[in-house]
Protein backbone atom coordinates (compact mmCIF):
# COMPACT_ATOMS: atom_id res chain seq x y z
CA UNK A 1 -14.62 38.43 34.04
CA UNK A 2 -15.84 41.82 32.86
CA UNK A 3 -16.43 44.50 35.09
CA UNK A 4 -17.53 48.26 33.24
CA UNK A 5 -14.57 50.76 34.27
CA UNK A 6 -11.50 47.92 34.41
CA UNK A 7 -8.44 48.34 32.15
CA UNK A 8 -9.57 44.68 31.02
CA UNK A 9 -13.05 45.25 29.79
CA UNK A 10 -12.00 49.44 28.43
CA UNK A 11 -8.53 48.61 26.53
CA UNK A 12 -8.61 44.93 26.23
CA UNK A 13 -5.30 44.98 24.00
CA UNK A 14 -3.30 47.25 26.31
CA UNK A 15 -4.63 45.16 29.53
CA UNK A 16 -3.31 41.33 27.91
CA UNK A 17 0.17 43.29 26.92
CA UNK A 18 0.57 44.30 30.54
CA UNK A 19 -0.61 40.92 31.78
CA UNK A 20 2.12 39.39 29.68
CA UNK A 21 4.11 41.23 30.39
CA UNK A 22 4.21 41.21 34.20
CA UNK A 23 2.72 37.24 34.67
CA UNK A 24 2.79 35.50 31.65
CA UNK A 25 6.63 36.04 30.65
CA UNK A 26 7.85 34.58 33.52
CA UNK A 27 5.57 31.55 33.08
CA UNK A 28 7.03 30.89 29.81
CA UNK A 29 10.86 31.29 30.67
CA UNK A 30 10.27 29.16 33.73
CA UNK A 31 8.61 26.60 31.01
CA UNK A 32 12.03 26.89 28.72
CA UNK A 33 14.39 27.13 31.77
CA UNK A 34 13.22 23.55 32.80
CA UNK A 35 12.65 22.52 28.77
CA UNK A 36 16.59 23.48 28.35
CA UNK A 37 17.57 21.92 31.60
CA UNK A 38 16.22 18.73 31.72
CA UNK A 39 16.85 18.48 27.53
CA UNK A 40 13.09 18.20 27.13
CA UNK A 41 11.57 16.76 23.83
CA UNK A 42 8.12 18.25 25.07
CA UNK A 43 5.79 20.62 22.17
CA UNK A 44 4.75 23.97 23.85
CA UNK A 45 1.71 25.81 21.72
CA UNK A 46 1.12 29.68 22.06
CA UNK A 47 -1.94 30.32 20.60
CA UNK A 48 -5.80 31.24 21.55
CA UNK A 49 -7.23 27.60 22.47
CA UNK A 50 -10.06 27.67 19.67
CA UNK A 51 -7.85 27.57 16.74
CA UNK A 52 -6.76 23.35 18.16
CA UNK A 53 -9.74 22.47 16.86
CA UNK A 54 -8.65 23.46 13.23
CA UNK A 55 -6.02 21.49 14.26
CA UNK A 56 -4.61 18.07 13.01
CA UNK A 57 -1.57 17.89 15.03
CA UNK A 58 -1.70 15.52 17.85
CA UNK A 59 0.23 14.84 20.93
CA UNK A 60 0.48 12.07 22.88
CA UNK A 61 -0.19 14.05 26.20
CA UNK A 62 -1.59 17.45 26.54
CA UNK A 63 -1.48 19.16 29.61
CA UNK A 64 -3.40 22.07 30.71
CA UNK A 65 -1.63 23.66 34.36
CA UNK A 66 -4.16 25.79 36.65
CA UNK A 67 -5.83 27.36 33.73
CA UNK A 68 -9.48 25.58 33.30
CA UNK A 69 -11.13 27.40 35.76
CA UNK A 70 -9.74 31.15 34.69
CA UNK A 71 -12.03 30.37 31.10
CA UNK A 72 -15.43 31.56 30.31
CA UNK A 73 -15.96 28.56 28.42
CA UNK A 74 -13.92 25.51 29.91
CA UNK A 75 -16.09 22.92 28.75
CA UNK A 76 -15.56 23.70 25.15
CA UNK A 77 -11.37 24.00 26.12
CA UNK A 78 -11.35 20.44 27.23
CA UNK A 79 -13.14 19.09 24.18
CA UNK A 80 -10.30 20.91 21.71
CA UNK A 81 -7.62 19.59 24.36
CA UNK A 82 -8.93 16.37 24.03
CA UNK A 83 -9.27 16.43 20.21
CA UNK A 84 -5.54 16.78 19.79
CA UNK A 85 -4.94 14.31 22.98
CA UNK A 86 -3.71 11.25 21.18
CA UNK A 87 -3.36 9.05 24.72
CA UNK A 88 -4.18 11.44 27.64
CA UNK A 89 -5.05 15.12 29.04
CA UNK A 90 -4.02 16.20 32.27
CA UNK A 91 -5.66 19.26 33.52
CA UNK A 92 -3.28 19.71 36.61
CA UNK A 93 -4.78 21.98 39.62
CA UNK A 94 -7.93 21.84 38.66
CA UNK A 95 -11.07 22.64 40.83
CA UNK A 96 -13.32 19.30 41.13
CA UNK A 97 -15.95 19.54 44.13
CA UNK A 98 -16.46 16.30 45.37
CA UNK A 99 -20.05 15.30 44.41
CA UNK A 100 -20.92 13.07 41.69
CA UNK A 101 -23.93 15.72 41.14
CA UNK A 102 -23.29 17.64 37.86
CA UNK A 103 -22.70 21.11 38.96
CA UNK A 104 -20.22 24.14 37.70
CA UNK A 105 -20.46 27.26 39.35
CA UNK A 106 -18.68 30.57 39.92
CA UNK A 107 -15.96 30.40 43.27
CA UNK A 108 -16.40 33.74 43.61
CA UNK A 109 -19.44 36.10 44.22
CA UNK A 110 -18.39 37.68 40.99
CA UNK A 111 -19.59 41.30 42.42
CA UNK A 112 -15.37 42.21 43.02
CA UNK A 113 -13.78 43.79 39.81
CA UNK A 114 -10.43 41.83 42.28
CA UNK A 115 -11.70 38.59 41.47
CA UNK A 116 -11.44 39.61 37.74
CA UNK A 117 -10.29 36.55 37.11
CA UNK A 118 -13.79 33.98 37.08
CA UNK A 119 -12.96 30.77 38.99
CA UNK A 120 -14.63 28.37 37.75
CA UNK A 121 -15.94 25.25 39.71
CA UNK A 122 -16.80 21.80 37.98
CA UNK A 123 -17.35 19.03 39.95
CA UNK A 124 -16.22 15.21 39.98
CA UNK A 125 -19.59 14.07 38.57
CA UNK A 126 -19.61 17.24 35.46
CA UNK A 127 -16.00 16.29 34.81
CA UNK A 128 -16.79 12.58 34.80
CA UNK A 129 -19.70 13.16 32.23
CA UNK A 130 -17.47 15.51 29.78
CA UNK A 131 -14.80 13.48 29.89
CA UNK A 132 -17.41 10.22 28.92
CA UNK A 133 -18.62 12.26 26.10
CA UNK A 134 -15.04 12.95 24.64
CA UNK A 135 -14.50 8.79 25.02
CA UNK A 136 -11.86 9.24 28.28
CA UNK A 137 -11.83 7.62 31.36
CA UNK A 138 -10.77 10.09 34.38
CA UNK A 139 -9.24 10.09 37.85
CA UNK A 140 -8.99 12.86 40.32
CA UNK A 141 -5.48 12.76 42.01
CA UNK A 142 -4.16 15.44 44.69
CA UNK A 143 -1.73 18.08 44.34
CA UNK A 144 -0.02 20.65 45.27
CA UNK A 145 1.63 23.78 44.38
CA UNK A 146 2.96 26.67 46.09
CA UNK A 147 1.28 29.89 45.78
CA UNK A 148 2.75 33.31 46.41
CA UNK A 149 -0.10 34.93 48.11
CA UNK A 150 0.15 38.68 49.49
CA UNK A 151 0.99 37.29 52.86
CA UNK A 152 3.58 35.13 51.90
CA UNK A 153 4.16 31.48 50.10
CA UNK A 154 1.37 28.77 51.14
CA UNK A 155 1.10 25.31 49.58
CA UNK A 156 -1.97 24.96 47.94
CA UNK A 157 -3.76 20.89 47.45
CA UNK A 158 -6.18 20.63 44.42
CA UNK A 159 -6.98 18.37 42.23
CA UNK A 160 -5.02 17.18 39.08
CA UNK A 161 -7.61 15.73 36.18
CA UNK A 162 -6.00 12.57 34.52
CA UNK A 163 -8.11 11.35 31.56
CA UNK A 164 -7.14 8.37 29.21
CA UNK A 165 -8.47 8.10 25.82
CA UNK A 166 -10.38 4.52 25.98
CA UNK A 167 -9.30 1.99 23.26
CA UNK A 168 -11.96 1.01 21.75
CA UNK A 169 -12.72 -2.70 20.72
């Protein structure tokens, strides 16, 4: 989310290097702590999300963790997700209000250069219809994570998106 005066919208470059460094680094060596671990087979891709599309490497699962609703465009992330998704996407943590109305909207009032980060909010009925359109079937199971907020660790419940490529006749 752009706000005139931020380090994100002046210096772009020098704002994602910090961000990396200080968030996104330990995201990744908690990813290859548990890949190493548990002797994991799994594919991990670092790379902006528009170049899957130019893509013809598939996986049988792709899975997309609490990022969908930090995107200025996730309906156009799912459909290259679910271009290289051979059997399944899983978009885990995932905002989905619960109406089968087809609504997305900004969570936050978007006026707070602190809430730089968008929040995104699609609901069951928008996800159902996307999904459709990219020939998946989808569920909505609960989740939960634990956050480490300013005041402490809470457990956060959202949603987890589970879509199925359909086999056609």
């Amino acid at each position: 989310m752009p706000f005139a005066g931020t380090e994100y919208f002046k210096n772009p470059d020098a704002w994602r290097k910090s961000f990396n460094e200080t968030n996104i680094v330990k995201v990744k060596n908690s990813w290859w702590y548990s890949w190493h671990k548990f002797h994991s087979n799994a594919t991990v891709i670092y790379q902006p999300i528009g170049y899957l599309s130019a893509s013809d490497e598939m996986f049988d699962v792709v899975i997309a963790g609490a990022l969908i609703m930090h995107l200025s465009d996730p309906v156009s992330a799912v459909a290259a997700f679910a271009k290289v998704a051979r059997e399944s996407l899983i978009l885990s943590m995932t905002h989905a209000e619960d109406t089968d109305e087809m609504l997305m909207r900004p969570l936050t009032a978007w006026n707070d250069p602190a809430f730089w980060h968008g929040w995104w909010g699609i609901s069951r009925g928008l996800w159902r219809r996307i999904f459709a359109n990219l020939g998946f079937d989808v569920e909505f199971a609960s989740s939960q994570a634990q956050h480490n907020a300013a005041e402490g660790p809470q457990v956060v419940t959202m949603p987890t998106i589970i879509a199925r490529r359909r086999v056609l006749p």
